[in-house]
PDB file of N, CA and C in Angstrom:
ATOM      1  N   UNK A   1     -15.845  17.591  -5.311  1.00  0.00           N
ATOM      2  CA  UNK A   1     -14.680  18.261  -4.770  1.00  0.00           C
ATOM      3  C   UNK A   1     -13.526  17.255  -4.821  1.00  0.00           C
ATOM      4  N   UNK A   2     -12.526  17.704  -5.058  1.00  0.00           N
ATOM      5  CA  UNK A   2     -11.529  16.780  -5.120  1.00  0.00           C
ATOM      6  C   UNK A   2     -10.543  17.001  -3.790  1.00  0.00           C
ATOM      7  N   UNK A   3     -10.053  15.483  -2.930  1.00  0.00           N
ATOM      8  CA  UNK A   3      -9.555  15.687  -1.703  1.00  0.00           C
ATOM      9  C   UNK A   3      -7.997  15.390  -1.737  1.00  0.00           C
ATOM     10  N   UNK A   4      -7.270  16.035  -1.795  1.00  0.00           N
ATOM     11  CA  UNK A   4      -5.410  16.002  -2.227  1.00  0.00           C
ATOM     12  C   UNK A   4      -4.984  15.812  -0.929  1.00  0.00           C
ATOM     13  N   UNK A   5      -3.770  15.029  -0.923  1.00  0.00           N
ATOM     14  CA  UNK A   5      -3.059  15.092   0.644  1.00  0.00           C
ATOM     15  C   UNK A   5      -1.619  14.225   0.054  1.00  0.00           C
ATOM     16  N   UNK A   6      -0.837  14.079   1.261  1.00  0.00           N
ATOM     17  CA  UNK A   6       0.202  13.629   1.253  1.00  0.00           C
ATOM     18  C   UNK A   6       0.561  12.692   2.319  1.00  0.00           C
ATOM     19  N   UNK A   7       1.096  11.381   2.361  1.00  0.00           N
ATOM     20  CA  UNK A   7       0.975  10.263   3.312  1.00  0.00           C
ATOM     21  C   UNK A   7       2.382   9.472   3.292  1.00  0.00           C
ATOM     22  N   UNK A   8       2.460   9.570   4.645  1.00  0.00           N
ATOM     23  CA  UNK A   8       4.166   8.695   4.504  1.00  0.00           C
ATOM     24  C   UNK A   8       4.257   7.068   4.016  1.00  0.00           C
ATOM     25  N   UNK A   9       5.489   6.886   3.228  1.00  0.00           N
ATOM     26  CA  UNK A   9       5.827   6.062   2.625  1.00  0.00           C
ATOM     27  C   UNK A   9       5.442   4.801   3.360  1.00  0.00           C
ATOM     28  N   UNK A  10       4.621   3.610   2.832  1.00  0.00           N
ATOM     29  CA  UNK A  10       4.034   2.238   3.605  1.00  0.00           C
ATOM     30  C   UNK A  10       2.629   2.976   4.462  1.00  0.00           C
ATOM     31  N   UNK A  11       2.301   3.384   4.469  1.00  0.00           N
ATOM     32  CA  UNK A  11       1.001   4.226   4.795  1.00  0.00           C
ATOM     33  C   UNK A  11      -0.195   3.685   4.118  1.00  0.00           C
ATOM     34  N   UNK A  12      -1.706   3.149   4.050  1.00  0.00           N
ATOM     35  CA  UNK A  12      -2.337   3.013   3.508  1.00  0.00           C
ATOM     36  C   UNK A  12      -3.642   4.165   3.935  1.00  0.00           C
ATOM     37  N   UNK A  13      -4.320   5.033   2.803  1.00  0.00           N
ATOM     38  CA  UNK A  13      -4.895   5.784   3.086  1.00  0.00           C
ATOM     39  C   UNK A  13      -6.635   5.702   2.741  1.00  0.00           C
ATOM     40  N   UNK A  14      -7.308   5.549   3.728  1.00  0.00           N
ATOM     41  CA  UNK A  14      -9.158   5.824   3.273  1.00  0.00           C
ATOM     42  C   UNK A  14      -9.368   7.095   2.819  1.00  0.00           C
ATOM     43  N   UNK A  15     -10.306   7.347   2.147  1.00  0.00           N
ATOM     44  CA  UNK A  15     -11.155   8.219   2.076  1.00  0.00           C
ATOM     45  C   UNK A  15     -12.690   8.542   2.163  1.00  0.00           C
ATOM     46  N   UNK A  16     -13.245   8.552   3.164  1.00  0.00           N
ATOM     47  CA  UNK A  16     -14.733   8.186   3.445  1.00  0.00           C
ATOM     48  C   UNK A  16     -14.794   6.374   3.351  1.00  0.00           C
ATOM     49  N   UNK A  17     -14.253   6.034   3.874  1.00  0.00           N
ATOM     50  CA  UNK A  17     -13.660   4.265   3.941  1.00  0.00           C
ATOM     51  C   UNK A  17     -13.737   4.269   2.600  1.00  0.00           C
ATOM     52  N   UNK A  18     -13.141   4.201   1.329  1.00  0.00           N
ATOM     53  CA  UNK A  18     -12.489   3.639   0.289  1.00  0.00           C
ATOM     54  C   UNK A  18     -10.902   4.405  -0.054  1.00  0.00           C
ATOM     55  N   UNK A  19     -10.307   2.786   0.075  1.00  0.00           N
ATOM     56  CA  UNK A  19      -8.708   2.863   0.069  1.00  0.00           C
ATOM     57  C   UNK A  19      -8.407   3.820  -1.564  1.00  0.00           C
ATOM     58  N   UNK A  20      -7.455   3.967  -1.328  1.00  0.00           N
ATOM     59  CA  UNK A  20      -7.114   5.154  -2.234  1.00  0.00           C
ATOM     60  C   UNK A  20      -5.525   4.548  -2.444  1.00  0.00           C
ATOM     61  N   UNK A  21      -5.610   5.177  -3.860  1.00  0.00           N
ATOM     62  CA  UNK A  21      -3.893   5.058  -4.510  1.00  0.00           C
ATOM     63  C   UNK A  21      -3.114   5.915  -3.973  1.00  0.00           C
ATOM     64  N   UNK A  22      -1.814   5.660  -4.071  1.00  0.00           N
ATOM     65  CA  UNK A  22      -0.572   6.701  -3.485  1.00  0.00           C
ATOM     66  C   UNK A  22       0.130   6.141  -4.139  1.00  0.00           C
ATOM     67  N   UNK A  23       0.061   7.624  -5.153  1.00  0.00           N
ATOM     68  CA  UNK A  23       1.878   7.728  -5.859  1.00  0.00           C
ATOM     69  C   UNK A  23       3.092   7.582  -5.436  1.00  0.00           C
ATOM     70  N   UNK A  24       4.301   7.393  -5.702  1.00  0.00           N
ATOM     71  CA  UNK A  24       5.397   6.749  -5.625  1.00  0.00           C
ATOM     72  C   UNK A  24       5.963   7.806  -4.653  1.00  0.00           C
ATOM     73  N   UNK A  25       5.463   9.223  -4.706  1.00  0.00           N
ATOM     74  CA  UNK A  25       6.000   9.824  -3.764  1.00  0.00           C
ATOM     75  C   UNK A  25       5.296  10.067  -1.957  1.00  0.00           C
ATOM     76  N   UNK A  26       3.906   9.234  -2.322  1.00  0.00           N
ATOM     77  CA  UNK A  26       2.828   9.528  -1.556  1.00  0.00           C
ATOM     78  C   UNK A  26       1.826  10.388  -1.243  1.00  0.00           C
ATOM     79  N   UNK A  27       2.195  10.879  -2.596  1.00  0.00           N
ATOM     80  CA  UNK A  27       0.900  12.132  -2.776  1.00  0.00           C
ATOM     81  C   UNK A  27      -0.464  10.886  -3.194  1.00  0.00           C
ATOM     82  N   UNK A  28      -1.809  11.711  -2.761  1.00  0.00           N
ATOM     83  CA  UNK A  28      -3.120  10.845  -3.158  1.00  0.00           C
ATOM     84  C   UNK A  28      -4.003  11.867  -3.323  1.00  0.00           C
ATOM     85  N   UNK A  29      -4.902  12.180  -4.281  1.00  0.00           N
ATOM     86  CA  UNK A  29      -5.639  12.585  -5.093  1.00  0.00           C
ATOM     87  C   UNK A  29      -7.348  11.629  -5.310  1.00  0.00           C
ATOM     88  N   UNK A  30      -8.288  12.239  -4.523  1.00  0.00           N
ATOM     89  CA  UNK A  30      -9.468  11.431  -5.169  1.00  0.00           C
ATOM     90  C   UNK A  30     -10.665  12.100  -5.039  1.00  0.00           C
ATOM     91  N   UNK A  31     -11.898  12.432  -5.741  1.00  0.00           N
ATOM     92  CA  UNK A  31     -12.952  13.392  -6.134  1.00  0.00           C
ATOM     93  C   UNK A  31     -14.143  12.814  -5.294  1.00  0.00           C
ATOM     94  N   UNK A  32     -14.572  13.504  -4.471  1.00  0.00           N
ATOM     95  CA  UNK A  32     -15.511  13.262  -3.476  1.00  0.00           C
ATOM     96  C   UNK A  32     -16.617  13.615  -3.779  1.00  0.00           C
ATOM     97  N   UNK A  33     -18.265  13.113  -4.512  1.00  0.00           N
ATOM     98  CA  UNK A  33     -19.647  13.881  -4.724  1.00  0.00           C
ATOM     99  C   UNK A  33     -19.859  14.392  -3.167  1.00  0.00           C
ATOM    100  N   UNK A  34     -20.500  16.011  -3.064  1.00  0.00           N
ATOM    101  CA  UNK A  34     -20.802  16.513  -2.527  1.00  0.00           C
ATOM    102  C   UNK A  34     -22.583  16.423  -2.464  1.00  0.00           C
ATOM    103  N   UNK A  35     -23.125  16.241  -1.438  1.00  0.00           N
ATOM    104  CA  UNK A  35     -24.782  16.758  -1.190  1.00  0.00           C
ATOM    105  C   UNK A  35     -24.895  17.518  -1.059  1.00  0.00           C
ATOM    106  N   UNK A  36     -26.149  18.688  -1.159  1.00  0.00           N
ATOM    107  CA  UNK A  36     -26.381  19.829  -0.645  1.00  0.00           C
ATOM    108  C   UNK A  36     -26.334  19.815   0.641  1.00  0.00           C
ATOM    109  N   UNK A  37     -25.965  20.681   1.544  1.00  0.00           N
ATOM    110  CA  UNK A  37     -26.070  20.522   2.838  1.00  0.00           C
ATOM    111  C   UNK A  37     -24.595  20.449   3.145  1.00  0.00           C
ATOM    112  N   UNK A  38     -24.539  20.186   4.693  1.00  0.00           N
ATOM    113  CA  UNK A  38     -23.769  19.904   5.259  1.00  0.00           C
ATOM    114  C   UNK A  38     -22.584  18.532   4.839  1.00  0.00           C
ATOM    115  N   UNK A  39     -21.488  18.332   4.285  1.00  0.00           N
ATOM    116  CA  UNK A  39     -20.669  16.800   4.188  1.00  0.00           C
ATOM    117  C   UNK A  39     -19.634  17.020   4.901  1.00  0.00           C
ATOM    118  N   UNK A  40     -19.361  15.505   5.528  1.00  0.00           N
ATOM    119  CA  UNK A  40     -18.056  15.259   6.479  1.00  0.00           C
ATOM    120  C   UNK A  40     -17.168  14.502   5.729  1.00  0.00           C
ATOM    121  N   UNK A  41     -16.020  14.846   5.575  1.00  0.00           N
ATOM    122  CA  UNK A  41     -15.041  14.061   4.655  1.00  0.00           C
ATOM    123  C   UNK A  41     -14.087  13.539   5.752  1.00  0.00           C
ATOM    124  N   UNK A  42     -14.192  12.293   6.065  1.00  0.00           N
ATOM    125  CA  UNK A  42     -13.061  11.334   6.831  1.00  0.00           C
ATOM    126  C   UNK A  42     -11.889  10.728   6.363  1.00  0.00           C
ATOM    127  N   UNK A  43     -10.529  11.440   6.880  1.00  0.00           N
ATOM    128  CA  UNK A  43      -9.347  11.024   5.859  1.00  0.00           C
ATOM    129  C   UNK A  43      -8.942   9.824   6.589  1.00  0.00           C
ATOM    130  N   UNK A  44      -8.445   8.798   6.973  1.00  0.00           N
ATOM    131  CA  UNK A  44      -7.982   8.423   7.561  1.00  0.00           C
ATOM    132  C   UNK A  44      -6.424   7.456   6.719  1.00  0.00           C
ATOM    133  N   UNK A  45      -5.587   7.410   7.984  1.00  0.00           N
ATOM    134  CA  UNK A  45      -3.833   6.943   7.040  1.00  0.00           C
ATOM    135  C   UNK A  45      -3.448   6.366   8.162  1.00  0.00           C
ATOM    136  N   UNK A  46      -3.245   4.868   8.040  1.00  0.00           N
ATOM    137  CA  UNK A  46      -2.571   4.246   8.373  1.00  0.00           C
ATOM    138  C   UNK A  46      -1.491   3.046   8.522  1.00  0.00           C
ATOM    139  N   UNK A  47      -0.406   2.917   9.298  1.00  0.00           N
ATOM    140  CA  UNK A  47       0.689   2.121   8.905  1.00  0.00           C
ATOM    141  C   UNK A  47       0.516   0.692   9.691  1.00  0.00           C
ATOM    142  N   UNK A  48       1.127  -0.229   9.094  1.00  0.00           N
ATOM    143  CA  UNK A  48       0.676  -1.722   9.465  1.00  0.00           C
ATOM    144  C   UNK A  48       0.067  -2.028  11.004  1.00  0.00           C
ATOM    145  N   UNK A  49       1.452  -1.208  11.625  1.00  0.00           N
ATOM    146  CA  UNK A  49       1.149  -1.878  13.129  1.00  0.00           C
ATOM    147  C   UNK A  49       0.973  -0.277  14.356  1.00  0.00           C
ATOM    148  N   UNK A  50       0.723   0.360  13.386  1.00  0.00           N
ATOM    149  CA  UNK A  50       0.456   1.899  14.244  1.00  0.00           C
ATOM    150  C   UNK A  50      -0.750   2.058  14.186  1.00  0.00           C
ATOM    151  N   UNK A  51      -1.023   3.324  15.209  1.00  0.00           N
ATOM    152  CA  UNK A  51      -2.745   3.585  15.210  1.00  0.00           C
ATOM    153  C   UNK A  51      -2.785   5.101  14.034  1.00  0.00           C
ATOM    154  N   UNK A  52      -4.341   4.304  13.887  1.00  0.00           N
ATOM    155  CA  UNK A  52      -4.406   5.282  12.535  1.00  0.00           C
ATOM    156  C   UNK A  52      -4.712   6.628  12.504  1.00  0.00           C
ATOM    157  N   UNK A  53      -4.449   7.941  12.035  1.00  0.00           N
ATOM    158  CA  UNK A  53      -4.875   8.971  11.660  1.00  0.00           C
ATOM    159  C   UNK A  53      -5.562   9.498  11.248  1.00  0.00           C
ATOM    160  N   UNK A  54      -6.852  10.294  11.788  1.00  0.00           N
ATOM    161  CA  UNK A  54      -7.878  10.320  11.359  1.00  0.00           C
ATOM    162  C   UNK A  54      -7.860  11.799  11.170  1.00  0.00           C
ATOM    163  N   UNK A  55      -8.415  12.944  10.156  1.00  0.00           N
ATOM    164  CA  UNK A  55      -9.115  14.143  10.160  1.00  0.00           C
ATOM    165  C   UNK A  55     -10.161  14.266   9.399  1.00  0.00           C
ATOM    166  N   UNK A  56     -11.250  15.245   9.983  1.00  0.00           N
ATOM    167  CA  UNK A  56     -12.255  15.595   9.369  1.00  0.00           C
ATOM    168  C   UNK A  56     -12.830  16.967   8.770  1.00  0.00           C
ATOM    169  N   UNK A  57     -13.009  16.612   7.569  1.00  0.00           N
ATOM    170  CA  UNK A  57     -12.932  18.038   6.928  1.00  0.00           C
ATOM    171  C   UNK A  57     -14.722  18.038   6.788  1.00  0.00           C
ATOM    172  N   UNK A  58     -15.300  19.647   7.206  1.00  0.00           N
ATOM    173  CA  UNK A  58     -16.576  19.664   7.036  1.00  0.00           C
ATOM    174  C   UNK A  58     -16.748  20.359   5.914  1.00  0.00           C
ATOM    175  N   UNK A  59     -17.483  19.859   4.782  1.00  0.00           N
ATOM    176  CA  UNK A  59     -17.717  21.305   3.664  1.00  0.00           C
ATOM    177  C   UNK A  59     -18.580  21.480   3.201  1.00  0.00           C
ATOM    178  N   UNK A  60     -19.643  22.753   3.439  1.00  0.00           N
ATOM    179  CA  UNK A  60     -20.932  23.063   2.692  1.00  0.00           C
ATOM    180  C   UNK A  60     -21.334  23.290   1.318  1.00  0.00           C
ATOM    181  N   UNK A  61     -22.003  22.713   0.821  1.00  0.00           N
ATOM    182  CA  UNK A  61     -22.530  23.036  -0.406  1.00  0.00           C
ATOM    183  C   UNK A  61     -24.105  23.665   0.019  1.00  0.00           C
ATOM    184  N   UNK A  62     -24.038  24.821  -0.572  1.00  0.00           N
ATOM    185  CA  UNK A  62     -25.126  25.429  -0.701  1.00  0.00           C
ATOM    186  C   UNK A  62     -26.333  25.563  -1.695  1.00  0.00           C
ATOM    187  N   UNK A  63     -27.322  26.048  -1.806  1.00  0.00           N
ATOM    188  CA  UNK A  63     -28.603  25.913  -2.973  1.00  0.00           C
ATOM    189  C   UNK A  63     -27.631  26.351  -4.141  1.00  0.00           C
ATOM    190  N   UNK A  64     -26.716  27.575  -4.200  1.00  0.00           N
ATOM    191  CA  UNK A  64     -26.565  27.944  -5.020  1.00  0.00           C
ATOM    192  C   UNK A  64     -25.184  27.485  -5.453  1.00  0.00           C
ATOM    193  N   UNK A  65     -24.868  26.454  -4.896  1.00  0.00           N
ATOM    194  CA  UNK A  65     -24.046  25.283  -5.450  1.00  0.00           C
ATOM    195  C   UNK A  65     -22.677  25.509  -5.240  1.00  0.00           C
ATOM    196  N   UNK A  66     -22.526  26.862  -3.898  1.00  0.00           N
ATOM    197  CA  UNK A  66     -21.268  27.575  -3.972  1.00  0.00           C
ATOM    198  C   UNK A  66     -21.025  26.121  -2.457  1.00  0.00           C
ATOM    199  N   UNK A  67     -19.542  26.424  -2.373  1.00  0.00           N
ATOM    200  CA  UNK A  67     -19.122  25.495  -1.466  1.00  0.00           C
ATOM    201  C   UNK A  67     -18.054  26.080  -0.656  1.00  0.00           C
ATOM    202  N   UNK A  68     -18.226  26.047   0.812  1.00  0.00           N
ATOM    203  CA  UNK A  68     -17.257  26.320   1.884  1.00  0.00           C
ATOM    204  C   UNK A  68     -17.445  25.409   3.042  1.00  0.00           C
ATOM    205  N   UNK A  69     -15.960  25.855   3.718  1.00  0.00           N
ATOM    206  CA  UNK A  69     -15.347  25.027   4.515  1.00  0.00           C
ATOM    207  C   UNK A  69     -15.749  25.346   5.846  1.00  0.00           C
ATOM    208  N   UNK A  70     -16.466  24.988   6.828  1.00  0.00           N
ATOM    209  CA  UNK A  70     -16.257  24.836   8.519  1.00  0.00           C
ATOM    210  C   UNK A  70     -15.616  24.028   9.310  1.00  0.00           C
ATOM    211  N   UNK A  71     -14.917  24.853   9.988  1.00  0.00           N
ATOM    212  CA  UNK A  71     -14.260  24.581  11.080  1.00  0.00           C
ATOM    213  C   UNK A  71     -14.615  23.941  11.929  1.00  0.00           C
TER     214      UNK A  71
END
């Protein structure tokens, strides 16, 4: 699955803890392997001396390889 977002300028962003690039405008783009089952995707963005931003996206992959999102 691929995880897209947008992050303010001087921002450094994880994705499942590995830092990630950000384009010049601060868009970031990076492809996450999914397990069957249940996965938790941890975004986290943060600026030098601020506390960081965390959300968590849950998304199922199923036997039949279809994939959705819980809340």
């Amino acid at each position: 699955i691929t995880v897209t977002g947008q992050a303010q300028e001087g921002a450094g962003v994880k994705v499942n803890g590995i830092d990630v690039l950000l384009s010049q405008d601060g868009s970031f783009e990076m492809d996450v392997a999914l397990e069957r089952g249940l996965n938790v995707i941890v975004i986290e963005s943060s600026k030098r001396y601020s506390k960081p931003a965390t959300e968590y996206r849950r998304v199922v992959l199923g036997q039949d390889r279809t994939v959705s999102f819980v809340q």
